[in-house]
Protein backbone atom coordinates (compact mmCIF):
# COMPACT_ATOMS: atom_id res chain seq x y z
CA UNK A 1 8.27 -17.90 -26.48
CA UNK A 2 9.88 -14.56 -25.07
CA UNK A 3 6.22 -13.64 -24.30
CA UNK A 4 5.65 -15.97 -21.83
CA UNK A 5 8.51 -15.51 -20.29
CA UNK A 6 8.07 -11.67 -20.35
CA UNK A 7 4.41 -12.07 -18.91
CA UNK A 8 5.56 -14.67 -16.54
CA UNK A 9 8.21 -12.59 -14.95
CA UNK A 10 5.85 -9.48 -15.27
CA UNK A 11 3.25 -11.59 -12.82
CA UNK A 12 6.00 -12.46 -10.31
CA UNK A 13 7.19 -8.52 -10.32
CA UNK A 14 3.51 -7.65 -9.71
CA UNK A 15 3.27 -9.94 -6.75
CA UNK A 16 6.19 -8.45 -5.29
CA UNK A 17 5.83 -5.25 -5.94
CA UNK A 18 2.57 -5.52 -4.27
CA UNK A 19 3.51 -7.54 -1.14
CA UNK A 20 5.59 -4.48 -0.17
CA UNK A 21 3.23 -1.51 -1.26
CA UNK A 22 0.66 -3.50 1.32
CA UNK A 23 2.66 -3.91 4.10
CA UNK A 24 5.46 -0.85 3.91
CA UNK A 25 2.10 1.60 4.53
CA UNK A 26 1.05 -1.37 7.42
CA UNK A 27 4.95 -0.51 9.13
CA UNK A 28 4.32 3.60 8.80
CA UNK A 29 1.02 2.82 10.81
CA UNK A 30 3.18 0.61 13.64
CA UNK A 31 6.25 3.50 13.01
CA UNK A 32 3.04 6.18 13.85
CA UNK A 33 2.28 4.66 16.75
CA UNK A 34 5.34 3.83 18.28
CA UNK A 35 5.11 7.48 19.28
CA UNK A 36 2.84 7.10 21.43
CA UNK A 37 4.68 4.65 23.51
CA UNK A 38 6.84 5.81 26.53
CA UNK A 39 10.68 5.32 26.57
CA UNK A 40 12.60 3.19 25.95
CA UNK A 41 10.10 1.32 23.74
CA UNK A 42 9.89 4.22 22.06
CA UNK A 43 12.88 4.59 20.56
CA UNK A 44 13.59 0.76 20.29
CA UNK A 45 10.12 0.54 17.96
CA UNK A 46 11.15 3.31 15.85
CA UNK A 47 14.32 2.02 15.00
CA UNK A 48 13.33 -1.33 14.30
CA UNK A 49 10.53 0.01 11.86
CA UNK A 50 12.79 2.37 10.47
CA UNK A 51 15.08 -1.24 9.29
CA UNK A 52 12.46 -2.98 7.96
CA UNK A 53 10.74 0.11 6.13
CA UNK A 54 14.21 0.44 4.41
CA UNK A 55 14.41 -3.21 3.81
CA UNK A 56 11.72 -4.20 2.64
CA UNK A 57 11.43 -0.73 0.18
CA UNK A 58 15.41 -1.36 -1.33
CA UNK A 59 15.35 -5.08 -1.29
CA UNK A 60 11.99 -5.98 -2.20
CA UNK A 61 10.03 -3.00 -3.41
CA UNK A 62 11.94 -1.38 -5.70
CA UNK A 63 13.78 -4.22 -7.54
CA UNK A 64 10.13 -5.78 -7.66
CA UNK A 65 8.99 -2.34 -9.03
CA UNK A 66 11.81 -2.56 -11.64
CA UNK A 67 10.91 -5.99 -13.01
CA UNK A 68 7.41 -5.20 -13.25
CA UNK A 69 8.52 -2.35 -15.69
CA UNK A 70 11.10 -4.34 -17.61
CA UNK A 71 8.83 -7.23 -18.20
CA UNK A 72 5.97 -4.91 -19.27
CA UNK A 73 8.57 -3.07 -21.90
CA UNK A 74 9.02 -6.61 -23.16
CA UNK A 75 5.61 -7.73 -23.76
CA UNK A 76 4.82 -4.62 -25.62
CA UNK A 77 7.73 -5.29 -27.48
CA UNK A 78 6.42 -8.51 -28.58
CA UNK A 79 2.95 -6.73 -29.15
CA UNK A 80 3.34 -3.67 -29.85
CA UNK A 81 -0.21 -3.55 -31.20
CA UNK A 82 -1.91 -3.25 -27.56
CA UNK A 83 -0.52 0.39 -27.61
CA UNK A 84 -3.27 1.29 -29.57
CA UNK A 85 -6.29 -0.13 -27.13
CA UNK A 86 -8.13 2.08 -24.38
CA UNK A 87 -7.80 -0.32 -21.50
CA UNK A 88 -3.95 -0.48 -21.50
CA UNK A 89 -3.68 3.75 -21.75
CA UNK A 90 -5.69 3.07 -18.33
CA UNK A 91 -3.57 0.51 -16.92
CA UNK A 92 -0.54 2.23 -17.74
CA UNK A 93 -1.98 5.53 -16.24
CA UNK A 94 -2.63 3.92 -13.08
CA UNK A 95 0.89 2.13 -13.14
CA UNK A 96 2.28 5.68 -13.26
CA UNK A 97 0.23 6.59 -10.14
CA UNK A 98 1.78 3.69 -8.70
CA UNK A 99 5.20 4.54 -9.16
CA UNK A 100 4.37 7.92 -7.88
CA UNK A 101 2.85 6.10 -5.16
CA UNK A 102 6.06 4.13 -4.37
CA UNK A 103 8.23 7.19 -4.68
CA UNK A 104 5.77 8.81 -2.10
CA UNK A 105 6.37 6.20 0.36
CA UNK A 106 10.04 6.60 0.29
CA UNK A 107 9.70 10.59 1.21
CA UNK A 108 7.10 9.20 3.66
CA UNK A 109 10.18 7.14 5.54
CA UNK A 110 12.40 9.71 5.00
CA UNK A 111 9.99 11.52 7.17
CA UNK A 112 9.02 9.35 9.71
CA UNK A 113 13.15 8.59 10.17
CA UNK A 114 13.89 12.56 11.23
CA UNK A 115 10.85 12.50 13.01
CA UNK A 116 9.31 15.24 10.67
CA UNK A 117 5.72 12.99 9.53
CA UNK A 118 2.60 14.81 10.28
CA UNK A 119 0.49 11.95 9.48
CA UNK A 120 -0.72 9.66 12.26
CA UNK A 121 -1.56 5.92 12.38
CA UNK A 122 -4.97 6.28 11.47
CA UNK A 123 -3.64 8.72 8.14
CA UNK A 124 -1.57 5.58 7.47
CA UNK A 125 -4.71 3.27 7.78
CA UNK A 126 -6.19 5.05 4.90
CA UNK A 127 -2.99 5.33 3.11
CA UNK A 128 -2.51 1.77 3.29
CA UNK A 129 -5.55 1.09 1.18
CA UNK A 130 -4.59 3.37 -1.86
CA UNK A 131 -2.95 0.22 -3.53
CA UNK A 132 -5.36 -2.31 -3.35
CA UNK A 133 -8.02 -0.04 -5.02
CA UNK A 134 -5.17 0.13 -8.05
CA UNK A 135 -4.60 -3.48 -7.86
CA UNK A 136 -8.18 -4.05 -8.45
CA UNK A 137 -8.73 -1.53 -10.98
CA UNK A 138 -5.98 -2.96 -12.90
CA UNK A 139 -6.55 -7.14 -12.72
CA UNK A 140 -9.70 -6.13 -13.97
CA UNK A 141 -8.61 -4.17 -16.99
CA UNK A 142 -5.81 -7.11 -17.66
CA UNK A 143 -8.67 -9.56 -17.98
CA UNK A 144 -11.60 -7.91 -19.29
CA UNK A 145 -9.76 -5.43 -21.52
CA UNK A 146 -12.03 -3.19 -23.46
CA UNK A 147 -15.23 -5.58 -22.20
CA UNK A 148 -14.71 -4.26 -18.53
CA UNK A 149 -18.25 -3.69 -17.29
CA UNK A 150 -17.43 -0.44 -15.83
CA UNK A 151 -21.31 -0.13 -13.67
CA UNK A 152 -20.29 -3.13 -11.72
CA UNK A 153 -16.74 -2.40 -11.28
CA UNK A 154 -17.45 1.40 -10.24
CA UNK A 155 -20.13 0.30 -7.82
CA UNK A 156 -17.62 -2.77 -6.61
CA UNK A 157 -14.50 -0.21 -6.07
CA UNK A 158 -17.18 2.39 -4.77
CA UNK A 159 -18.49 -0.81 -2.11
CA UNK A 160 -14.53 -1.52 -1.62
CA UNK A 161 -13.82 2.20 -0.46
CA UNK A 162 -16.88 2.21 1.66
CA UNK A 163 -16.06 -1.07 3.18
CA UNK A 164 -12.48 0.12 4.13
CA UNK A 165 -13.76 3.06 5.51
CA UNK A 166 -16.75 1.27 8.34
CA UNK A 167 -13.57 -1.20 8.99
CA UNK A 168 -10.77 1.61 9.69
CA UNK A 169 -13.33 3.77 11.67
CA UNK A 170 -15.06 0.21 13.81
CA UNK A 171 -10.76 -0.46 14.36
CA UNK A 172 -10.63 3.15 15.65
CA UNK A 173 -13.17 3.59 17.70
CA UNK A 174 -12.38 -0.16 19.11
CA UNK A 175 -8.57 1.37 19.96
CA UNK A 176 -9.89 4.23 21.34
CA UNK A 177 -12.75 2.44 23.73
CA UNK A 178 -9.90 -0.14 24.86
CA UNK A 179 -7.60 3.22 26.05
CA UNK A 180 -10.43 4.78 27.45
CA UNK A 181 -10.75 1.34 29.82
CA UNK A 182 -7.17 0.98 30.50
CA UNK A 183 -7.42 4.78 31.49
CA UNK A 184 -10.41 4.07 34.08
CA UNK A 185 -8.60 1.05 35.10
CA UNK A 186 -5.44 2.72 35.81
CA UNK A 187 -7.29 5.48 37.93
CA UNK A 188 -8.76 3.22 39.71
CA UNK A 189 -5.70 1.01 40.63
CA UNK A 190 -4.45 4.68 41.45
CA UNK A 191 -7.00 5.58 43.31
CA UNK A 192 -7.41 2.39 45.54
């Protein structure tokens, strides 16, 4: 019985855990960009961003991040046996990425809060993806195990990558094209 309540509490950590690694890297790209507004807004975005990055990383995040380990020390408890297969050394190599992912994020904030981030909102974009190519990658070990048809998951992930990339550069070039207009349109109010 502690199994299922190990694995049920390790699904609910994953959720959470995940909800916040896809939408704290979605807040740096807003935090990014609020530079490029004038002042006051400025100022008034960043601090707002700088709340809810901290929020949602100590409230959410982390704690989320810390059940997800503690349930997964308990079902290996109950079994220790899955030690010993390939797919978990592959899951739990990309769960340590992860966590180094997580702990990059919180130097990320630290950054963006004394204004010292180099990265810009389009850096972010692609930043924001890193997750969900781990969250695939590891659902599909958790159900196929060591059956995982790697030539369709590599070309899937590979199709996933490419994907994200057409959509961040079409969102770009669509952000860019609508300054360019409001540009032209403020010459010409300027001009008239």
């Amino acid at each position: 019985m502690a199994y299922y309540w190990f694995k049920a509490l390790h699904i609910v950590g994953i959720v959470c855990w995940f909800a916040g690694m896809f939408y704290l890297p979605r807040l740096f790209v807003y935090h990014a960009e609020a530079y490029e507004q004038p002042e006051p807004a400025r100022s008034i975005l960043k601090n707002q961003y700088q709340i809810m990055e901290k929020r949602l990383y100590t409230i959410i995040m982390t704690p989320a991040m810390l059940l997800t380990v503690a349930m997964a020390i308990g079902l290996v408890t109950t079994e220790p046996d899955v030690l010993k297969e390939p797919w978990m050394h592959v899951k739990l190599a990309c769960v340590v990425l992860l966590i180094g992912y997580h702990h990059y994020c919180k130097r990320l904030m630290k950054q963006l809060a004394a204004d010292e981030c180099k990265l810009n909102g389009q850096h972010f974009r692609w930043f924001n993806e890193v997750p969900t190519i781990f969250f695939v990658v590891i659902v599909m070990l958790a159900v196929f195990k060591n059956n995982l048809p790697t030539d369709i998951t590599v070309w899937g992930i590979v199709a996933m990558v490419v994907g994200f990339a057409i959509a961040i550069q079409l969102y770009a070039r669509k952000r860019r094209l609508a300054r360019e207009r409001a540009a032209a349109s403020d010459a010409l109010v300027g001009n008239a």
